[in-house]
Protein backbone atom coordinates (compact mmCIF):
# COMPACT_ATOMS: atom_id res chain seq x y z
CA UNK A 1 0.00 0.00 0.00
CA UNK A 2 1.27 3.32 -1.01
CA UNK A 3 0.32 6.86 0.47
CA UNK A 4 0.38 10.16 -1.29
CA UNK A 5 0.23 13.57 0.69
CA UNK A 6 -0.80 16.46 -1.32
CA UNK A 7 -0.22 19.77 1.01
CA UNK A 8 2.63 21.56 2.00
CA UNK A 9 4.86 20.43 4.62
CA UNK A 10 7.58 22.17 6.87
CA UNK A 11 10.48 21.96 8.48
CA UNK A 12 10.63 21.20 12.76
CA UNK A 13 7.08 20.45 12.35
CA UNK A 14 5.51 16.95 13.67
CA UNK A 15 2.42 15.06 12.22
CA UNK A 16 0.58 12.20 12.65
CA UNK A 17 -0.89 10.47 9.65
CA UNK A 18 -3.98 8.58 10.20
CA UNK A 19 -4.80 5.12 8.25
CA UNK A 20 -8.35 4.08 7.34
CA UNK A 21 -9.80 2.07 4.57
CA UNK A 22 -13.17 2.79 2.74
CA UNK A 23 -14.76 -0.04 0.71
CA UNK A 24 -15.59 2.40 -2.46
CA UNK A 25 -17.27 -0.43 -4.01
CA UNK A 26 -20.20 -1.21 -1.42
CA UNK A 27 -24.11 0.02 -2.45
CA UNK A 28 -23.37 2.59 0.18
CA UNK A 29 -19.52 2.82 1.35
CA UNK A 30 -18.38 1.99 4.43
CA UNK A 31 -14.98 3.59 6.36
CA UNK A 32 -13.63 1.31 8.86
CA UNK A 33 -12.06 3.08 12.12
CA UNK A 34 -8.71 4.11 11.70
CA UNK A 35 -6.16 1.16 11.68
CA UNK A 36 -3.11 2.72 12.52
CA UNK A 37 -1.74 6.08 13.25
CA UNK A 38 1.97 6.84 12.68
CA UNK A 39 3.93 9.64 14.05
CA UNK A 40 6.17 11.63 11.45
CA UNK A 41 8.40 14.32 11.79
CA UNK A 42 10.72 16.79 9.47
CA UNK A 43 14.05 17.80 9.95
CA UNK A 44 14.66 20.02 12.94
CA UNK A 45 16.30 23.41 11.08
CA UNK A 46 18.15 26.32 12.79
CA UNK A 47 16.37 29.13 12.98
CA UNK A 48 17.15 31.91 10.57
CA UNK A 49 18.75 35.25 11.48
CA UNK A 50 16.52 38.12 10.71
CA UNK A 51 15.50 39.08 7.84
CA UNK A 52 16.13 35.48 6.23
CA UNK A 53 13.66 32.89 6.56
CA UNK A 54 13.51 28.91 5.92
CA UNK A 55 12.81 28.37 2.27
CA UNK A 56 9.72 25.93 1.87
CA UNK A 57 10.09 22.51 2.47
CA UNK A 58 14.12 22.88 3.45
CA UNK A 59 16.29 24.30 6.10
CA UNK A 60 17.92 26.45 3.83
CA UNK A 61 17.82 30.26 5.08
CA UNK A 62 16.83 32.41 2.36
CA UNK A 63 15.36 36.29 2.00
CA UNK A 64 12.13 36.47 0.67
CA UNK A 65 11.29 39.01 -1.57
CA UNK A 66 8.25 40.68 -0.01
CA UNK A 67 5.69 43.23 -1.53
CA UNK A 68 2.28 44.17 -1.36
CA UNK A 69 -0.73 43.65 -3.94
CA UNK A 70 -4.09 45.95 -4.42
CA UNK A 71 -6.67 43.32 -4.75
CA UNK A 72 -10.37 44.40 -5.93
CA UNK A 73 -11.99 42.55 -3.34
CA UNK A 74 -13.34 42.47 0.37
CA UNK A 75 -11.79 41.30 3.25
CA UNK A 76 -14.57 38.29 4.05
CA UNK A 77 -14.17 37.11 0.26
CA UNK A 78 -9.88 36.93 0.89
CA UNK A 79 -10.86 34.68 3.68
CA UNK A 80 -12.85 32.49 1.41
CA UNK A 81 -10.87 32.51 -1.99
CA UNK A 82 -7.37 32.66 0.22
CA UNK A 83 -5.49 29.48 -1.73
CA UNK A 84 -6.96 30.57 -4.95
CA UNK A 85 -5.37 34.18 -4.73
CA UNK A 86 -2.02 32.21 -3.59
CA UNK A 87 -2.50 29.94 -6.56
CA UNK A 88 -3.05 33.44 -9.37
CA UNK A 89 -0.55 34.99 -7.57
CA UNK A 90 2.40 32.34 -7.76
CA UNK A 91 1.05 31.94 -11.57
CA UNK A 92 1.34 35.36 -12.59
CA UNK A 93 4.54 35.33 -11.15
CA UNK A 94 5.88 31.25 -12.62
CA UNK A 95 6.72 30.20 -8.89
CA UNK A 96 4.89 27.10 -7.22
CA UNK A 97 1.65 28.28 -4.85
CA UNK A 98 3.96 26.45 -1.74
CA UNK A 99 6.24 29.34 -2.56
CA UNK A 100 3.77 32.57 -1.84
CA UNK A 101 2.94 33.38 2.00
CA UNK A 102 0.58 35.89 2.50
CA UNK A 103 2.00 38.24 5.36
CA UNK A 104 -0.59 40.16 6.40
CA UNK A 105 -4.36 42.25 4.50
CA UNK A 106 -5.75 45.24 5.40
CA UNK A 107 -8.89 47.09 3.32
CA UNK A 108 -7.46 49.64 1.43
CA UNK A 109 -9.45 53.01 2.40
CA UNK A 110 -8.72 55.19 -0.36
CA UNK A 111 -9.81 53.37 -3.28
CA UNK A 112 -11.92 50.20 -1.52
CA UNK A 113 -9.44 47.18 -2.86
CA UNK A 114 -7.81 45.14 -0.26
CA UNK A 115 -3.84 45.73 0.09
CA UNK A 116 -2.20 42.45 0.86
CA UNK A 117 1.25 42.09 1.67
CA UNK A 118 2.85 38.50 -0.04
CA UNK A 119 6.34 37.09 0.72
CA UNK A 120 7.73 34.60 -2.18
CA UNK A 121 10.49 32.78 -0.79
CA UNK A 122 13.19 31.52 -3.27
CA UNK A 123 13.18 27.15 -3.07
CA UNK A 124 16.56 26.88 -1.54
CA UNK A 125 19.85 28.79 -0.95
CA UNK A 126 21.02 28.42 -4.32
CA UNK A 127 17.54 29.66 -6.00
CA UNK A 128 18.60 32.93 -7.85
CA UNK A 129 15.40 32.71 -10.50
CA UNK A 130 12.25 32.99 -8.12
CA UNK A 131 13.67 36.40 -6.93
CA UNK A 132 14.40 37.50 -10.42
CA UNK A 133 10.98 36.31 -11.41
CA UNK A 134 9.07 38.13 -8.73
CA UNK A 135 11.74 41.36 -9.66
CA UNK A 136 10.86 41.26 -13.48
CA UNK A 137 6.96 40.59 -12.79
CA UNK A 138 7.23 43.74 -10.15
CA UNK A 139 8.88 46.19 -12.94
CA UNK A 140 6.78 44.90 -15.74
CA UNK A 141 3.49 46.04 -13.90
């Protein structure tokens, strides 16, 4: 038996994944309790002197490049649509979604969008191209 995890996982961070089985093929399926639960951990990383950060999934230190977006939107629907603006933003700007953090939203008084302030962090230590990406997609707009 094989498991995949879709999600995003981190560094110094503990789970526990919990086993079930569902018979998919009953008239009306059945899930059995769970079977087994197994404790999993990540790496332990050293924490990161300010203003550098762990880069996703590693314990690489890295410097995110952070900026802020006007979004024509309220505050309630962020809440709702929150992974889908992640998703559009990491698109617009050719990084994976696991890469964009948003940092903190606030409505925007003067003109009624919703300023959001979005830190893409760069995959590792060595990752020169997500901060030239986010750079180029910053000038060109």
């Amino acid at each position: 038996v094989s498991v995949n995890f879709t999600g995003e996982m981190f560094p110094s961070t503990d789970y526990v994944v919990y086993i079930t089985l569902r018979d998919a093929a009953a008239p009306t399926p059945n899930t059995s309790p769970v079977l087994a639960a197994i404790a999993i951990s990540t790496q332990t990383c050293t924490a990161c002197e300010f203003p550098q950060v762990l880069a996703a999934g590693t314990c690489d230190c890295v410097t995110p490049s952070v900026f802020t977006v006007n979004l024509a939107t309220t505050a309630s629907n962020f809440l709702l649509k929150k992974e889908f603006f992640r998703a559009i933003i990491a698109s617009q700007l050719s990084v994976d979604t696991v890469q964009v953090r948003v940092v903190s939203w606030a409505p925007n008084l003067e003109d009624g969008t919703l300023a959001v302030s979005v830190s893409v962090l760069p995959n590792n230590g060595a990752d020169v191209l997500t901060a030239a990406s986010v750079d180029a997609a910053l000038i060109a707009a």
